[in-house]
C-alpha atoms as a PDB file:
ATOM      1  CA  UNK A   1     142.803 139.756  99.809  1.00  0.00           C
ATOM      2  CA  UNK A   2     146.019 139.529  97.673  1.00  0.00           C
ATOM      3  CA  UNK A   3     145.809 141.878  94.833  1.00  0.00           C
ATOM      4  CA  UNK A   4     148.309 141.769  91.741  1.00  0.00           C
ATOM      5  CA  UNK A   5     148.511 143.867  88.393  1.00  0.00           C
ATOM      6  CA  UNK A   6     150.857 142.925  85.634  1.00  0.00           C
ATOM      7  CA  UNK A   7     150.955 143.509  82.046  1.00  0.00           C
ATOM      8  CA  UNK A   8     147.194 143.566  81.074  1.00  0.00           C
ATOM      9  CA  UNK A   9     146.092 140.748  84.150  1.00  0.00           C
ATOM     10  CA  UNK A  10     144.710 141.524  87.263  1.00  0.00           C
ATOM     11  CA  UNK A  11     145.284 138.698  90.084  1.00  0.00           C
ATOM     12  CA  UNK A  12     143.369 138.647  92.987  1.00  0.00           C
ATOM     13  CA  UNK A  13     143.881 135.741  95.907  1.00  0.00           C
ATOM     14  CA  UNK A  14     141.598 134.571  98.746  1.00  0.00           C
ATOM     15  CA  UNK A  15     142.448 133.665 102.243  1.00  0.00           C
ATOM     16  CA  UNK A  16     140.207 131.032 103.959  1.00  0.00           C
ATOM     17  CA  UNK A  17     137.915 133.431 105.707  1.00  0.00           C
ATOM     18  CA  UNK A  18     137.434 135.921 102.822  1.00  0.00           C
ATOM     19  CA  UNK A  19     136.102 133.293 100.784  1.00  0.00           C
ATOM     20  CA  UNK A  20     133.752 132.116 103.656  1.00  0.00           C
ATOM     21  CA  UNK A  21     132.585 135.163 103.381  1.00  0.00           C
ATOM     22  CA  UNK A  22     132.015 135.813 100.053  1.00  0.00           C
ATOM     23  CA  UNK A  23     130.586 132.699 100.335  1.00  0.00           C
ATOM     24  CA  UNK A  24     127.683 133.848 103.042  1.00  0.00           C
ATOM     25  CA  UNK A  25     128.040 137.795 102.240  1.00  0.00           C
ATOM     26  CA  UNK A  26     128.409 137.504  98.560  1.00  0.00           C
ATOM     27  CA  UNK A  27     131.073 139.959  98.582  1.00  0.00           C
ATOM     28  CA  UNK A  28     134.849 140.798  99.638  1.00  0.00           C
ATOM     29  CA  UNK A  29     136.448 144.327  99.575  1.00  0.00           C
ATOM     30  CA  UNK A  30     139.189 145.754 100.615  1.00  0.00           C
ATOM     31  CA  UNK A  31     141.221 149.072  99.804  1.00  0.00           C
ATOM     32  CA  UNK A  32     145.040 150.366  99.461  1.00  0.00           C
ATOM     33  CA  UNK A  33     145.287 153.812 100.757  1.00  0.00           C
ATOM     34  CA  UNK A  34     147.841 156.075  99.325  1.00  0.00           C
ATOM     35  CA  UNK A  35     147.487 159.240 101.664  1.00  0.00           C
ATOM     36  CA  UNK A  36     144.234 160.330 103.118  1.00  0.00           C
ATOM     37  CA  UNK A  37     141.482 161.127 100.655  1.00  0.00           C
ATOM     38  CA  UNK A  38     143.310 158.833  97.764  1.00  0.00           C
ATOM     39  CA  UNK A  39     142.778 155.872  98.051  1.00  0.00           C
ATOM     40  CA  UNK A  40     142.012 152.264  95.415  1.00  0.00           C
ATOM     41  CA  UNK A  41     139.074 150.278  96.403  1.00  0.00           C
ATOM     42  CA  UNK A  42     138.767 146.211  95.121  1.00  0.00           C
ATOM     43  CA  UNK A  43     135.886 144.381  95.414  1.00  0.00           C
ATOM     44  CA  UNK A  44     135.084 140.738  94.305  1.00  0.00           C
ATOM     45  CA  UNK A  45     131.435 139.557  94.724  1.00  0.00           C
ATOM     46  CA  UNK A  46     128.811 137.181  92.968  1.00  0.00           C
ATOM     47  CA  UNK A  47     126.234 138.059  91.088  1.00  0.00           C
ATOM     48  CA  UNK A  48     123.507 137.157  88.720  1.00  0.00           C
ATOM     49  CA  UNK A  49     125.964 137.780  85.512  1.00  0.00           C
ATOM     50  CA  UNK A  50     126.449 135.506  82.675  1.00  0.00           C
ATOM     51  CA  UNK A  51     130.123 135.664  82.499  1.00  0.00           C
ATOM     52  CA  UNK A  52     133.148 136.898  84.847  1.00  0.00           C
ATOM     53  CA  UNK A  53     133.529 140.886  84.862  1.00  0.00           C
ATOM     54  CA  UNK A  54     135.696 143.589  85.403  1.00  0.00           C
ATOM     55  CA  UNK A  55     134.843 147.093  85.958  1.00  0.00           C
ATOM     56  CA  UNK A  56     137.368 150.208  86.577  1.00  0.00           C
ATOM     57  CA  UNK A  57     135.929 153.142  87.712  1.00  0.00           C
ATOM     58  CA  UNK A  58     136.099 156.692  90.080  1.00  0.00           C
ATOM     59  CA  UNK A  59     139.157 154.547  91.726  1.00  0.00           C
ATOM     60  CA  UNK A  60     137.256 151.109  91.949  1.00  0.00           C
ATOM     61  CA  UNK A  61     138.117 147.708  90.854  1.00  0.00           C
ATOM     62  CA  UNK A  62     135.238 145.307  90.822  1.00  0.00           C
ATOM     63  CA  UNK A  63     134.745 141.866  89.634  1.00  0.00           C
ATOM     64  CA  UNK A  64     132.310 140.014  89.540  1.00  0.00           C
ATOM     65  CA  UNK A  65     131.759 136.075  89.654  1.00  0.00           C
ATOM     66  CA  UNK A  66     128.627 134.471  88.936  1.00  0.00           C
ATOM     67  CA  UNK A  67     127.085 133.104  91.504  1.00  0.00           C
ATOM     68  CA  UNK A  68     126.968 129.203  90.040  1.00  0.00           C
ATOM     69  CA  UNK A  69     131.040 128.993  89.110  1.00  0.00           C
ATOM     70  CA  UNK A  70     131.884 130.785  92.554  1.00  0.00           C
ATOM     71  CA  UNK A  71     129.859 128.141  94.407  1.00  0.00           C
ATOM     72  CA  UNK A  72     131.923 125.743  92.361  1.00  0.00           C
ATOM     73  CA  UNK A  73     134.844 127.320  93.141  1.00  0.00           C
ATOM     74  CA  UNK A  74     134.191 127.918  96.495  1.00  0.00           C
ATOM     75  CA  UNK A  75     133.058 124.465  97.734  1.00  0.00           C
ATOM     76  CA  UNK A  76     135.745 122.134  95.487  1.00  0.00           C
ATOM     77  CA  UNK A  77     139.349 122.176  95.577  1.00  0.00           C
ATOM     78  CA  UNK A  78     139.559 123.893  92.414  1.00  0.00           C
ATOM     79  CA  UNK A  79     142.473 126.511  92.851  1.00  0.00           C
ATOM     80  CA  UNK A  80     141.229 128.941  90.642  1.00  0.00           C
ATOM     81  CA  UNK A  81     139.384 130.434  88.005  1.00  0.00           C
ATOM     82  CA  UNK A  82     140.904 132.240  84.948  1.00  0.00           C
ATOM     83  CA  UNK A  83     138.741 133.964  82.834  1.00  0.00           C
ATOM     84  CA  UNK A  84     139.074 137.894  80.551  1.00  0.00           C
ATOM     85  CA  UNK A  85     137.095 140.306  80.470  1.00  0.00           C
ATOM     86  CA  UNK A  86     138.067 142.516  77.513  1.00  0.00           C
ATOM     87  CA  UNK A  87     141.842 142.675  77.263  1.00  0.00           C
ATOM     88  CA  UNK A  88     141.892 141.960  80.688  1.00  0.00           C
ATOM     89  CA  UNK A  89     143.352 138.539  81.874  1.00  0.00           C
ATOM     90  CA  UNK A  90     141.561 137.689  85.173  1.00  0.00           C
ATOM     91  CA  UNK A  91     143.021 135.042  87.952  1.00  0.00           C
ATOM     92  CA  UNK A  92     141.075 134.601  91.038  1.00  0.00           C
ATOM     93  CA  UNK A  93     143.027 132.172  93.509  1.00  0.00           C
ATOM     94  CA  UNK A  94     142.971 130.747  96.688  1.00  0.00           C
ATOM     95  CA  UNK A  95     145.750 132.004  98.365  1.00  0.00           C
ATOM     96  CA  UNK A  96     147.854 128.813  99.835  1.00  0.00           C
ATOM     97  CA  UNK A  97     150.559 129.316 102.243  1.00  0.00           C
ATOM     98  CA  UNK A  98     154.081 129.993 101.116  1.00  0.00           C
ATOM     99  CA  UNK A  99     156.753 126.787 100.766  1.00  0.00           C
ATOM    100  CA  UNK A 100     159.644 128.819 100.916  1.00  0.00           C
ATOM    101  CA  UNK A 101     158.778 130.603 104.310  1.00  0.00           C
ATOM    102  CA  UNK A 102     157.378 130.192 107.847  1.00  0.00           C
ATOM    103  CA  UNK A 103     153.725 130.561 108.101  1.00  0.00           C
ATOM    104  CA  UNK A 104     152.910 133.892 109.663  1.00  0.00           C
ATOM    105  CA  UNK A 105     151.033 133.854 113.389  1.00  0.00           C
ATOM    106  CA  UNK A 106     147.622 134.381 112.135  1.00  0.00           C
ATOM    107  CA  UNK A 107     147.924 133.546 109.011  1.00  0.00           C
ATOM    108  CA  UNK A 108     144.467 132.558 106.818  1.00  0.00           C
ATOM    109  CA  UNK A 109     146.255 130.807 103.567  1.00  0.00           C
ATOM    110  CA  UNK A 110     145.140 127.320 102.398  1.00  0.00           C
ATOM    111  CA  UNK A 111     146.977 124.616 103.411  1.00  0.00           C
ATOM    112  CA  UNK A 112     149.624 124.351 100.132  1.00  0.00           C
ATOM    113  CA  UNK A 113     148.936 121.042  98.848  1.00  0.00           C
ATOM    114  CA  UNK A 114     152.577 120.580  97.578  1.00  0.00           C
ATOM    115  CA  UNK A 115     154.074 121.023 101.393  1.00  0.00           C
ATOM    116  CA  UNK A 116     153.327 117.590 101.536  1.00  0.00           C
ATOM    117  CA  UNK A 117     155.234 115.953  98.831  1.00  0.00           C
END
């Protein structure tokens, strides 16, 4: 999982297999360790919440989709969903492979719809 912070928005972007699995798990994490003991955990999961959220806290991003507009998300070909919670601008993506690059070995990114034009 992609994650991106810039000037008041948070972006976060989904391979194939993490959203199959937040999909069947209901939840996607992942952390960015800056020396042992210090690190940021991010987490994006579904829930039973009304509206898109954001929390910040003890080093932990979390947001949190309900479940209805993830499922929505998930199973369409919707590329994203943009939504705020507080000041915060939020843009959860699927990540789609890069046009300007070779595709790494391994690599989990969406088919980019535009390689084909």
């Amino acid at each position: 999982m992609k994650l991106r912070l810039h000037a008041g928005s948070l972006r976060l972007r989904l391979s194939q297999s993490e959203i199959a699995r937040l999909h069947e798990v209901g939840k996607v994490e992942d952390a960015i360790v800056f020396s042992p003991g210090s690190q940021l955990l991010y987490a994006i999961e579904t829930g039973s919440a009304p509206a898109v959220t954001a929390v910040f806290n003890d080093a932990n991003i979390r947001i949190t989709l309900p479940k209805p507009l993830a499922e929505a998300w998930i199973e369409s070909d919707q590329t994203g969903i943009e939504a705020s919670s507080g000041t915060l601008q939020l843009l959860i993506e699927k990540d789609f492979q890069c046009l300007h690059r070779e595709a790494e070995p391994g690599e989990d990114s969406f088919p980019n719809p535009l390689a084909a034009i």
